[in-house]
N, C-alpha and C. Protein backbone atom coordinates (compact mmCIF):
# COMPACT_ATOMS: atom_id res chain seq x y z
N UNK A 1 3.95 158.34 92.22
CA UNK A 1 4.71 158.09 93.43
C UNK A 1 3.73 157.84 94.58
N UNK A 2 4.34 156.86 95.56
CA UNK A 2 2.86 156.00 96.47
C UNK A 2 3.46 157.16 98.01
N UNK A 3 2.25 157.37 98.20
CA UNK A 3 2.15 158.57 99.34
C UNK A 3 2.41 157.48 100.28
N UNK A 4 3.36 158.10 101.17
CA UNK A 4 4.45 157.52 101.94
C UNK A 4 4.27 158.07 103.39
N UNK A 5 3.10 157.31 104.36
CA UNK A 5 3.27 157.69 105.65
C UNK A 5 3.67 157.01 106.92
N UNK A 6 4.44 158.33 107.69
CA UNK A 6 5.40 157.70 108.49
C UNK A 6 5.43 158.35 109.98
N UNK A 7 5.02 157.48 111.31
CA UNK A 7 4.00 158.94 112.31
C UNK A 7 5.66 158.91 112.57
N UNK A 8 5.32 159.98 113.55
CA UNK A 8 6.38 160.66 113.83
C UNK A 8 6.86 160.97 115.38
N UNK A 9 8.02 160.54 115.35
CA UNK A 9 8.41 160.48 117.30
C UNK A 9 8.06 161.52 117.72
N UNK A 10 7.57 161.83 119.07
CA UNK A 10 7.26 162.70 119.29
C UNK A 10 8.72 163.50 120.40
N UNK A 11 9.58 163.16 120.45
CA UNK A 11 10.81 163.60 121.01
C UNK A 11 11.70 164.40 119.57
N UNK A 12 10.37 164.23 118.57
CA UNK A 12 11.33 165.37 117.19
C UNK A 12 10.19 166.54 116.76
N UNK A 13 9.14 166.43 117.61
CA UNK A 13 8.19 167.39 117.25
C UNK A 13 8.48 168.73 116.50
N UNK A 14 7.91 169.05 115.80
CA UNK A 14 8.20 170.48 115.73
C UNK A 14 9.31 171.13 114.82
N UNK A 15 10.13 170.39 114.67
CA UNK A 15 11.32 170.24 113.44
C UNK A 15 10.88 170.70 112.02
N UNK A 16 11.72 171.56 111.12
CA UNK A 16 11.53 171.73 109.99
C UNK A 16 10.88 170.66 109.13
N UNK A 17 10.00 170.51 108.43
CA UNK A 17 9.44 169.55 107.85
C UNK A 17 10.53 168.44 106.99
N UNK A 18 11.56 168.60 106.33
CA UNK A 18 12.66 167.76 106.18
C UNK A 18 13.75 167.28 106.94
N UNK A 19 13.88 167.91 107.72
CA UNK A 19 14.48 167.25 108.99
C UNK A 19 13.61 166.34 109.61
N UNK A 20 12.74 166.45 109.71
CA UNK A 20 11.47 165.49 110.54
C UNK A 20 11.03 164.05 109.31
N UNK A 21 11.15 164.37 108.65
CA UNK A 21 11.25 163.09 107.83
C UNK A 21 12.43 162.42 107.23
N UNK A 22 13.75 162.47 107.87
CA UNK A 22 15.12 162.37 108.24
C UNK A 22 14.77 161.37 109.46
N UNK A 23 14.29 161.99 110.12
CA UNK A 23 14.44 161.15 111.17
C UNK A 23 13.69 160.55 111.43
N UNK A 24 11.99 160.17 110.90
CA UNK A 24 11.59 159.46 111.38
C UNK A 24 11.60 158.25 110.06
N UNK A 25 12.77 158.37 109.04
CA UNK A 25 12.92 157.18 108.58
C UNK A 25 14.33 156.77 109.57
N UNK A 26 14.80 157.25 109.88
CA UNK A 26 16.31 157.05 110.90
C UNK A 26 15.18 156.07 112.10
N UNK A 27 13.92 156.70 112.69
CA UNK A 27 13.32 155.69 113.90
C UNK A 27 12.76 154.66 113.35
N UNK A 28 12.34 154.56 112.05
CA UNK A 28 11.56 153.36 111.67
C UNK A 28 11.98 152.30 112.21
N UNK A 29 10.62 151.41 112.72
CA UNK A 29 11.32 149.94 113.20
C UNK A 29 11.97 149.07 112.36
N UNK A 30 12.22 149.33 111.36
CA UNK A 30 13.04 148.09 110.24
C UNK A 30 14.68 148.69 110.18
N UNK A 31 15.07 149.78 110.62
CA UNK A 31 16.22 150.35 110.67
C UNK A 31 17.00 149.65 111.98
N UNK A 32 18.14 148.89 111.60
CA UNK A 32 18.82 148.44 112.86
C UNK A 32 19.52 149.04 113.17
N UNK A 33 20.29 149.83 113.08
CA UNK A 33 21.30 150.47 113.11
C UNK A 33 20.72 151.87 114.56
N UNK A 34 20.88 150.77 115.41
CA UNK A 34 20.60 151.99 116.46
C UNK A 34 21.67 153.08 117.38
N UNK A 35 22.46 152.55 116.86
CA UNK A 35 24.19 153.56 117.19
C UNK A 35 23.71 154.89 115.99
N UNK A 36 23.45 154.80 115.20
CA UNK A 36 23.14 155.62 114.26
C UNK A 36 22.17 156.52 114.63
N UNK A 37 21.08 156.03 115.44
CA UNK A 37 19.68 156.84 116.01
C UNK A 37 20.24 157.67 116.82
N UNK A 38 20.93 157.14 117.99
CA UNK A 38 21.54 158.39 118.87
C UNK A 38 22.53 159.10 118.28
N UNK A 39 23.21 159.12 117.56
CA UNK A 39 24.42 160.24 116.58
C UNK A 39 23.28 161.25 116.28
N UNK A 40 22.43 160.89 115.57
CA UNK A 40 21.53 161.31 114.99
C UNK A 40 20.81 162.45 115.87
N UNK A 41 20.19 161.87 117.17
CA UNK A 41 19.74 162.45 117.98
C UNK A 41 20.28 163.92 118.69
N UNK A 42 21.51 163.20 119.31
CA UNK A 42 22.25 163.82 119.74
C UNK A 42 22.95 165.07 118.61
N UNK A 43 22.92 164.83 117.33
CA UNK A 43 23.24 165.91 116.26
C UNK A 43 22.02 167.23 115.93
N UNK A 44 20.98 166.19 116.34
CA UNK A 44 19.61 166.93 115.87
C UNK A 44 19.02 168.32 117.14
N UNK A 45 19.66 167.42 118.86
CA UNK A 45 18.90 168.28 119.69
C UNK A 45 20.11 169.03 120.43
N UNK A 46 20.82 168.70 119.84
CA UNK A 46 22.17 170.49 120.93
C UNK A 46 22.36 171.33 120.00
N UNK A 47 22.00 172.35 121.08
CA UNK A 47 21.79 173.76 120.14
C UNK A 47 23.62 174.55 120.81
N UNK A 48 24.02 174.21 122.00
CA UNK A 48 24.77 174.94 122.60
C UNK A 48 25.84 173.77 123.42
N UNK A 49 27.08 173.45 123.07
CA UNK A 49 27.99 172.95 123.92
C UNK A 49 29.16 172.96 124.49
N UNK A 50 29.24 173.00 125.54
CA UNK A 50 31.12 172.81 125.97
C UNK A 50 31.60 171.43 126.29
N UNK A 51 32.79 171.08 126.26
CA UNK A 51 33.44 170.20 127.14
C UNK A 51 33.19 169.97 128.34
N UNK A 52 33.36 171.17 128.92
CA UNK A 52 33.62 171.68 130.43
C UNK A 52 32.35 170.83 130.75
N UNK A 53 31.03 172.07 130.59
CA UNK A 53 29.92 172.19 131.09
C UNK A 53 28.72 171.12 130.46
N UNK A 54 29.13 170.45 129.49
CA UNK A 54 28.11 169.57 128.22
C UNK A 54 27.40 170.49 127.72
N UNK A 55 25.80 170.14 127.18
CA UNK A 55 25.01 170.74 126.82
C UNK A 55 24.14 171.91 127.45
N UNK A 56 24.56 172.98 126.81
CA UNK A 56 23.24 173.95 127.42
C UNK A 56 22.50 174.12 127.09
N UNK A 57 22.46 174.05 126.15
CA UNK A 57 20.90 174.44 125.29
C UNK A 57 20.03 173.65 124.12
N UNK A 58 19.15 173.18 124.14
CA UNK A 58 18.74 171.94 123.60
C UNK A 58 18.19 173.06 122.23
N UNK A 59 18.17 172.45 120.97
CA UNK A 59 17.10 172.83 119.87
C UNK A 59 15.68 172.52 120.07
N UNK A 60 14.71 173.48 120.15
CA UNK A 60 13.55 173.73 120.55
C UNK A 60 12.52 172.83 119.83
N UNK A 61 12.20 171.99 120.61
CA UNK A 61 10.76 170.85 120.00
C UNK A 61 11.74 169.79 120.56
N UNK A 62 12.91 169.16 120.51
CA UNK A 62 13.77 168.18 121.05
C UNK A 62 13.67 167.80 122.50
N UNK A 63 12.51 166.46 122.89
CA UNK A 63 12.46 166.34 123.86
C UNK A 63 14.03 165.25 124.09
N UNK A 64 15.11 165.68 124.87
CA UNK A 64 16.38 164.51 125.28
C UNK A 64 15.82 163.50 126.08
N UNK A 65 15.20 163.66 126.92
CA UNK A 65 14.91 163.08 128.03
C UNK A 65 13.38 162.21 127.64
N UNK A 66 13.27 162.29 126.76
CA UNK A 66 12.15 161.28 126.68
C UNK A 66 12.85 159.99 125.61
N UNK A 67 13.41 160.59 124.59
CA UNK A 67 14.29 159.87 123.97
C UNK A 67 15.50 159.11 125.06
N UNK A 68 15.56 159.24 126.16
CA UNK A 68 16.76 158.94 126.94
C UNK A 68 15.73 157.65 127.40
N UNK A 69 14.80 157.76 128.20
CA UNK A 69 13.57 156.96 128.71
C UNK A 69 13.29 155.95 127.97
N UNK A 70 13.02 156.21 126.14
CA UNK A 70 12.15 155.21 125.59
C UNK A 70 13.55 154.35 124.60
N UNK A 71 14.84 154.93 124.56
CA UNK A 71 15.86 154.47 123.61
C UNK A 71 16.68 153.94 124.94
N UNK A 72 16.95 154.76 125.32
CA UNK A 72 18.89 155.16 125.80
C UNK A 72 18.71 154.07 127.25
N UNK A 73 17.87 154.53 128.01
CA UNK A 73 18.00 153.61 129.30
C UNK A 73 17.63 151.98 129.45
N UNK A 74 16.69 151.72 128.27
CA UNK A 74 17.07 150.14 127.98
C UNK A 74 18.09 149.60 127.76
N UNK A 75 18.80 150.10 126.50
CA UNK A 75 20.11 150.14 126.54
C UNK A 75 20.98 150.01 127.61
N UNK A 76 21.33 150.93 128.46
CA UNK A 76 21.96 150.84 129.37
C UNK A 76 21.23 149.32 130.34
N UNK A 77 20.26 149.10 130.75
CA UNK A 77 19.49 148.34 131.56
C UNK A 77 19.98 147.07 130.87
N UNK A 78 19.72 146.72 129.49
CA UNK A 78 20.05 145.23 129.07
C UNK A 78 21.49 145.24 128.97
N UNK A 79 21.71 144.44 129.55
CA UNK A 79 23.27 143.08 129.74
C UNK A 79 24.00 142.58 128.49
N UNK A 80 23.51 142.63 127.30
CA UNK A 80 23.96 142.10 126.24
C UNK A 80 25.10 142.55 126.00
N UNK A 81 25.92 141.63 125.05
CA UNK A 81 27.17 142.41 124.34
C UNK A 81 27.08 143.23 123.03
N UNK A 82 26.92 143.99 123.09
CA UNK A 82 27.07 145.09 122.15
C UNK A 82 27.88 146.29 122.73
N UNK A 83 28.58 146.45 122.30
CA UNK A 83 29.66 147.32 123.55
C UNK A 83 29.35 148.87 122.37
N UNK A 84 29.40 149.12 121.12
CA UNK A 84 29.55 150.03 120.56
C UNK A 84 28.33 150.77 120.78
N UNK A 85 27.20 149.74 121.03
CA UNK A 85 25.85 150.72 121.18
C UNK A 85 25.79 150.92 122.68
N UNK A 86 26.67 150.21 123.55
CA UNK A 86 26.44 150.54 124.96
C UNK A 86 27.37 151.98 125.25
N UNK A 87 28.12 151.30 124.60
CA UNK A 87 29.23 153.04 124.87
C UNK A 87 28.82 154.50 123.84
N UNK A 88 27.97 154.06 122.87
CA UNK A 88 27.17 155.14 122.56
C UNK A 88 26.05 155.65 123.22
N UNK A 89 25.22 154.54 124.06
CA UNK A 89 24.33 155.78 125.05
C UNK A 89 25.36 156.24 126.27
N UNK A 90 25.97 155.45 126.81
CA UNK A 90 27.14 155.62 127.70
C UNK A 90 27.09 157.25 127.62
N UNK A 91 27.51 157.56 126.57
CA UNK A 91 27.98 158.83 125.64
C UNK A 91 26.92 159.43 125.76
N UNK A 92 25.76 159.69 125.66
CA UNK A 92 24.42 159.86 125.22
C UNK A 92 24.10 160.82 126.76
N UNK A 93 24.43 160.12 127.84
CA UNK A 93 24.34 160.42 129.55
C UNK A 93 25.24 161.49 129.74
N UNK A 94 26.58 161.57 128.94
CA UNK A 94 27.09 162.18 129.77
C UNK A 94 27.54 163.71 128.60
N UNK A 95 26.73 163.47 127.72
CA UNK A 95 26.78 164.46 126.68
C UNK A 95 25.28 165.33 127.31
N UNK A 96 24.28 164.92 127.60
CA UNK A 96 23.22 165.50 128.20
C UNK A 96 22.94 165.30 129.75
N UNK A 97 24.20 165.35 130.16
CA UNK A 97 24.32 165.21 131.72
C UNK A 97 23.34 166.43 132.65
N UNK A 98 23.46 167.63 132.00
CA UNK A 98 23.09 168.45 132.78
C UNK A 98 21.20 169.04 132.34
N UNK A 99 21.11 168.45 131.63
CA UNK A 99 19.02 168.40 131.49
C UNK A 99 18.90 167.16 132.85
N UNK A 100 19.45 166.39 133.11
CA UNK A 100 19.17 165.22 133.97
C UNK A 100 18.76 165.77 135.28
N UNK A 101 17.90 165.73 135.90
CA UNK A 101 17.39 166.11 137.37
C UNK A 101 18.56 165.62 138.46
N UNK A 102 18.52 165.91 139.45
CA UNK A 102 19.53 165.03 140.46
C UNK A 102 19.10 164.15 140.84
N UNK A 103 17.81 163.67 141.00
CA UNK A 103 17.02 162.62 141.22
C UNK A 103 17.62 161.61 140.09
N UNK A 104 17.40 161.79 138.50
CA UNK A 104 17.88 161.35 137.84
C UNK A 104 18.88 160.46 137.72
N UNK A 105 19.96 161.57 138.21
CA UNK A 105 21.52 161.38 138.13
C UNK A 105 21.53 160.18 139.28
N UNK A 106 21.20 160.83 140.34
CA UNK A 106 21.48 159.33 141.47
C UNK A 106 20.62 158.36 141.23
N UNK A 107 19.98 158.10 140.33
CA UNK A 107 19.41 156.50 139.94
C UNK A 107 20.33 156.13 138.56
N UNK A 108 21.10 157.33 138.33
CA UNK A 108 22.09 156.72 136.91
C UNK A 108 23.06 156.23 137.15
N UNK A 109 23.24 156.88 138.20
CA UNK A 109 24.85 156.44 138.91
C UNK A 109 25.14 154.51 139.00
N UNK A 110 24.25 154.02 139.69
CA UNK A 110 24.64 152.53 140.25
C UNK A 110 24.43 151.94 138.28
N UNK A 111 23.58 152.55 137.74
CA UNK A 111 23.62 151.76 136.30
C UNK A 111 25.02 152.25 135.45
N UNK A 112 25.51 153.50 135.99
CA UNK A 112 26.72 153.80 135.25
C UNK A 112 27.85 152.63 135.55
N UNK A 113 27.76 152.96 136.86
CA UNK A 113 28.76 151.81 137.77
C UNK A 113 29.15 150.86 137.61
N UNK A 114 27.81 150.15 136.93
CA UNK A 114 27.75 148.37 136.43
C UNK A 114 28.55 148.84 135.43
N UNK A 115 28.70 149.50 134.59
CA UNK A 115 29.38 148.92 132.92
C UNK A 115 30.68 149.50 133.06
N UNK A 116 31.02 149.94 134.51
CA UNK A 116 33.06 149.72 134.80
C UNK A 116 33.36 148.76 134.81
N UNK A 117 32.60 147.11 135.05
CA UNK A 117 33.15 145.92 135.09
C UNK A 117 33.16 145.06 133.23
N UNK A 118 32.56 146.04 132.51
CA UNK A 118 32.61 145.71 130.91
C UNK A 118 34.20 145.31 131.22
N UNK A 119 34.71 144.04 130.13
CA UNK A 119 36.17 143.57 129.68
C UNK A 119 36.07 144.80 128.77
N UNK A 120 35.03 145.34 127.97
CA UNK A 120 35.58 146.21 126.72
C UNK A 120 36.26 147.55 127.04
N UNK A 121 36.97 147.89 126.29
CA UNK A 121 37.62 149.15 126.89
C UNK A 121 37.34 150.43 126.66
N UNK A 122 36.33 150.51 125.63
CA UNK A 122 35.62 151.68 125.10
C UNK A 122 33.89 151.48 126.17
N UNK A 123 33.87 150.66 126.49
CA UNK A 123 32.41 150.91 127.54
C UNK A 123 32.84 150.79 128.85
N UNK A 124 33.80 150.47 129.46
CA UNK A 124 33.87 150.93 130.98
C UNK A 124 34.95 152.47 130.89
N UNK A 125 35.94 152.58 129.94
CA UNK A 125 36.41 154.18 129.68
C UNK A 125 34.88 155.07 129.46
N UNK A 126 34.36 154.86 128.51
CA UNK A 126 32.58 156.06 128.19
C UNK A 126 32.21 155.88 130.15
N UNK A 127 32.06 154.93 130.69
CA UNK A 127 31.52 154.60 131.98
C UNK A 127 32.32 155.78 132.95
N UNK A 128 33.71 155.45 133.18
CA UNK A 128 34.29 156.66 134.02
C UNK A 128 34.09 157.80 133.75
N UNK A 129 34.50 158.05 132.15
CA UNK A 129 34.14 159.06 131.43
C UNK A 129 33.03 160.17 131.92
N UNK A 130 32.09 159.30 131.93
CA UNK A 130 30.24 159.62 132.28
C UNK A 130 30.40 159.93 133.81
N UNK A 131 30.82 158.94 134.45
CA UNK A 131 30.54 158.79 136.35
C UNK A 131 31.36 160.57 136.53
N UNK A 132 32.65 160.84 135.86
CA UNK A 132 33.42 162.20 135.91
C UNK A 132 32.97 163.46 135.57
N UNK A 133 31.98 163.18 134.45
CA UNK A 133 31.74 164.50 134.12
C UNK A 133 30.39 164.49 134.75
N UNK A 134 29.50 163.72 135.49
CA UNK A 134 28.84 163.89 136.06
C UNK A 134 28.96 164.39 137.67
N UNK A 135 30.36 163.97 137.99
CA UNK A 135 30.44 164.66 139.70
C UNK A 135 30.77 166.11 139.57
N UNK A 136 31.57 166.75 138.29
CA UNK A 136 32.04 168.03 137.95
C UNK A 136 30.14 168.96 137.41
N UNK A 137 28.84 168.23 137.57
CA UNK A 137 28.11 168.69 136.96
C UNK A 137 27.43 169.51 138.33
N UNK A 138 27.03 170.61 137.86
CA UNK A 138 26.10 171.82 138.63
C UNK A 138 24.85 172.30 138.50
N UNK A 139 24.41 172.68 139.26
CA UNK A 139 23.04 173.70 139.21
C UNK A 139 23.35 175.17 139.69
N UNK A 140 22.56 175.51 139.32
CA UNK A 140 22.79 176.62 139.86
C UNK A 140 21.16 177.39 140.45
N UNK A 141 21.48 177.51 142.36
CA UNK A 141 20.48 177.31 143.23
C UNK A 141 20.73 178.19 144.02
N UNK A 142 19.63 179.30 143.94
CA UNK A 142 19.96 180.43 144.49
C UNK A 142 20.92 181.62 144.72
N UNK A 143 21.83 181.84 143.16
CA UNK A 143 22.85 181.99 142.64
C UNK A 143 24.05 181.82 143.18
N UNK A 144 24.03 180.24 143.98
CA UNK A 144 25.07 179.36 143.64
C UNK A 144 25.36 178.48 143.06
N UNK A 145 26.34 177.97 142.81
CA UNK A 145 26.63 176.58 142.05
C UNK A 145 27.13 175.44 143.15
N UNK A 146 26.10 174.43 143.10
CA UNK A 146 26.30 173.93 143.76
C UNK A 146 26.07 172.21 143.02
N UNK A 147 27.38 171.25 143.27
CA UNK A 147 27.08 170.33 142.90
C UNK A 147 26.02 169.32 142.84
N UNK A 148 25.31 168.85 141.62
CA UNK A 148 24.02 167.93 141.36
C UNK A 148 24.52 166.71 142.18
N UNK A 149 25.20 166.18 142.61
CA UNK A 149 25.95 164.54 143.09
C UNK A 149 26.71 165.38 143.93
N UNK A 150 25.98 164.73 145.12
CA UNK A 150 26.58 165.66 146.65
C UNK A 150 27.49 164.66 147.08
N UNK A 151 28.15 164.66 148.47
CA UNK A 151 29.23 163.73 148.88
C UNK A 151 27.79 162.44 149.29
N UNK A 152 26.44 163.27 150.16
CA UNK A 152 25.69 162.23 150.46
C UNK A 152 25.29 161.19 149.35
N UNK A 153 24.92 161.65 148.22
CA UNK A 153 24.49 160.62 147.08
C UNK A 153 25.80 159.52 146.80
N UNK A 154 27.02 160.41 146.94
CA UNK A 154 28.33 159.81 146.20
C UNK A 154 28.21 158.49 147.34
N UNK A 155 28.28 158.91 148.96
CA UNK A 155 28.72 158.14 149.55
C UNK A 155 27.84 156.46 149.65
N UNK A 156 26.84 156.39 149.25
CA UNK A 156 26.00 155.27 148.86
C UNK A 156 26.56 154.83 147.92
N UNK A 157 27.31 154.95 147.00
CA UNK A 157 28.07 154.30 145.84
C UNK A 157 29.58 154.35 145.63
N UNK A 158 30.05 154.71 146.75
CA UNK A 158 31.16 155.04 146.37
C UNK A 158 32.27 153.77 146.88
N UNK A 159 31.61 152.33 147.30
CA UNK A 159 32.55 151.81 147.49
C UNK A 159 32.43 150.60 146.27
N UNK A 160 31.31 150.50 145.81
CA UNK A 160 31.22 150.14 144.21
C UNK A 160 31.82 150.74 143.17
N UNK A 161 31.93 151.63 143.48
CA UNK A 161 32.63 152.98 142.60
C UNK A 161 33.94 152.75 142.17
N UNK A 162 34.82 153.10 143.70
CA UNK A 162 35.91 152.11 143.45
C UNK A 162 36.22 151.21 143.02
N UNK A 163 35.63 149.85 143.41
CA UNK A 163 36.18 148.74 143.17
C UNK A 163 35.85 148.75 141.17
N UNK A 164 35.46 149.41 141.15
CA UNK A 164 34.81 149.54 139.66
C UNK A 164 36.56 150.17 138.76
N UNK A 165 36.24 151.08 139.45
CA UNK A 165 37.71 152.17 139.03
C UNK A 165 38.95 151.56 138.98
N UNK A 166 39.42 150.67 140.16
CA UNK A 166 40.41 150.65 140.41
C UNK A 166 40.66 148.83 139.77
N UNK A 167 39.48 148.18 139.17
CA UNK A 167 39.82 147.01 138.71
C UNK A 167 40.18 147.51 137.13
N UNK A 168 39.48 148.64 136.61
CA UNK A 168 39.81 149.29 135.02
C UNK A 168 41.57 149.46 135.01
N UNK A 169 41.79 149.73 136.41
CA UNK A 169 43.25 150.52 136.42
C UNK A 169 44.50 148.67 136.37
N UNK A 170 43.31 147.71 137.47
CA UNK A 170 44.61 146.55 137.23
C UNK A 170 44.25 145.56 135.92
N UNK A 171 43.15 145.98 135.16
CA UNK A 171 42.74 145.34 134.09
C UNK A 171 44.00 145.67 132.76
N UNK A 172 44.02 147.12 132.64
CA UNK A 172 44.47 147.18 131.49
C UNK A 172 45.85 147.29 131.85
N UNK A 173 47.37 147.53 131.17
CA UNK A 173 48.37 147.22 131.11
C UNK A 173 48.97 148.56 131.10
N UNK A 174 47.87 149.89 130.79
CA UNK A 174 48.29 150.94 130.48
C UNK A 174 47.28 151.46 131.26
N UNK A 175 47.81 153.15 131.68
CA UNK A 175 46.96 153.58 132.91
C UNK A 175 45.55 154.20 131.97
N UNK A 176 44.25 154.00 132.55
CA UNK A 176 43.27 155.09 131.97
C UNK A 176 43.36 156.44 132.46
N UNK A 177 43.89 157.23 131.94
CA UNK A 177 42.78 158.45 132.17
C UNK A 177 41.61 158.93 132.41
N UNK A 178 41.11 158.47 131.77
CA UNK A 178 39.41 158.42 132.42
C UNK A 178 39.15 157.75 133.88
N UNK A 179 39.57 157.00 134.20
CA UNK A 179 39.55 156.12 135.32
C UNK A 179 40.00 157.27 136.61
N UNK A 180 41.40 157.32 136.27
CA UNK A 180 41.82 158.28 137.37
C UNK A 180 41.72 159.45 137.57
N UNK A 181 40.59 160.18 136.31
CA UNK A 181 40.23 161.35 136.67
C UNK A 181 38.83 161.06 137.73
N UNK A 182 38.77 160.42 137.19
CA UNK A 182 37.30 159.80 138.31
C UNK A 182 37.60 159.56 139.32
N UNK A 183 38.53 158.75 139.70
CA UNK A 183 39.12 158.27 140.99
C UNK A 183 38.83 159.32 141.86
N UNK A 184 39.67 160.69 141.39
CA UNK A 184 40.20 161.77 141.61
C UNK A 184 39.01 162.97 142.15
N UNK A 185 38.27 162.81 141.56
CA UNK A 185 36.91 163.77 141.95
C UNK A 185 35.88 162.91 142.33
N UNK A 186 36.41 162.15 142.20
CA UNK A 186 35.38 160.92 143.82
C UNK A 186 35.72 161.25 144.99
């Protein structure tokens, strides 16, 4: 059998030795299937989750945020049509909403924004989806909780925001939910 080497991402460091060679045939560059990399990812690095709150607790060696940098935010950045892999990092943001700095978050925001004008209905829904559970997201600063996306950050985007929201609402024929929960905590 031909000894088989394969380096290894460094956003999986540290991983049980079969899990780590799981995935770095899942990163190989000949693997297209990049909807599959983030399932993957996202299966590999939450240790702890709610609905409510997203992720709390990452599995230890799992850098998210570098994997978000070198996968997820091109993604989001390129224009192409692929709607299933756009609404899977879509997903990707707002499943690891709360590792995101606030600095972060308000440079994610205007890129969230753009993909409310997607025709598809599964990438501008993931889009509200994301923009919502990101205004409901917290820190907690000086043992308060105080919202990461203040009214000041909101109010720089918030008239893109709208028009974003409220064209999802005369687009489709049926009301979103996602849309008007957003509306709503805008």
């Amino acid at each position: 059998m031909a000894n088989i080497t394969i380096s290894e991402p460094e956003c999986i460091s540290g991983k049980p030795k079969m899990l780590r060679y799981v995935c770095c045939c899942f990163f190989a560059r000949n693997l297209t299937s990049f909807y599959l990399q983030i399932h993957l990812m996202m299966a590999i690095a939450v240790k702890t989750q709610t609905q409510q709150t997203g992720v709390s607790q990452i599995t230890p060696g799992v850098n998210v945020l570098d994997f978000f940098q070198i996968h997820i935010l091109p993604e989001l950045q390129d224009r192409s049509h692929r709607p299933v892999v756009k609404a899977t990092a879509i997903k990707y943001v707002s499943v690891f909403r709360r590792q995101f700095s606030r600095e972060n978050l308000v440079h994610l925001l205007p890129l969230l924004i753009s993909h409310l004008s997607s025709t598809v209905i599964v990438v501008h829904t993931y889009a509200a989806y994301a923009i919502e559970r990101i205004l409901v997201t917290r820190d907690q600063v000086g043992g308060r909780n105080i919202p990461k996306i203040g009214s000041t950050e909101l109010q720089a985007v918030i008239e893109p925001l709208f028009n974003g929201l409220f064209a999802i609402i005369e687009l489709q024929q049926n009301e979103n939910d996602y849309a008007m929960k957003c509306i709503m905590r805008s």
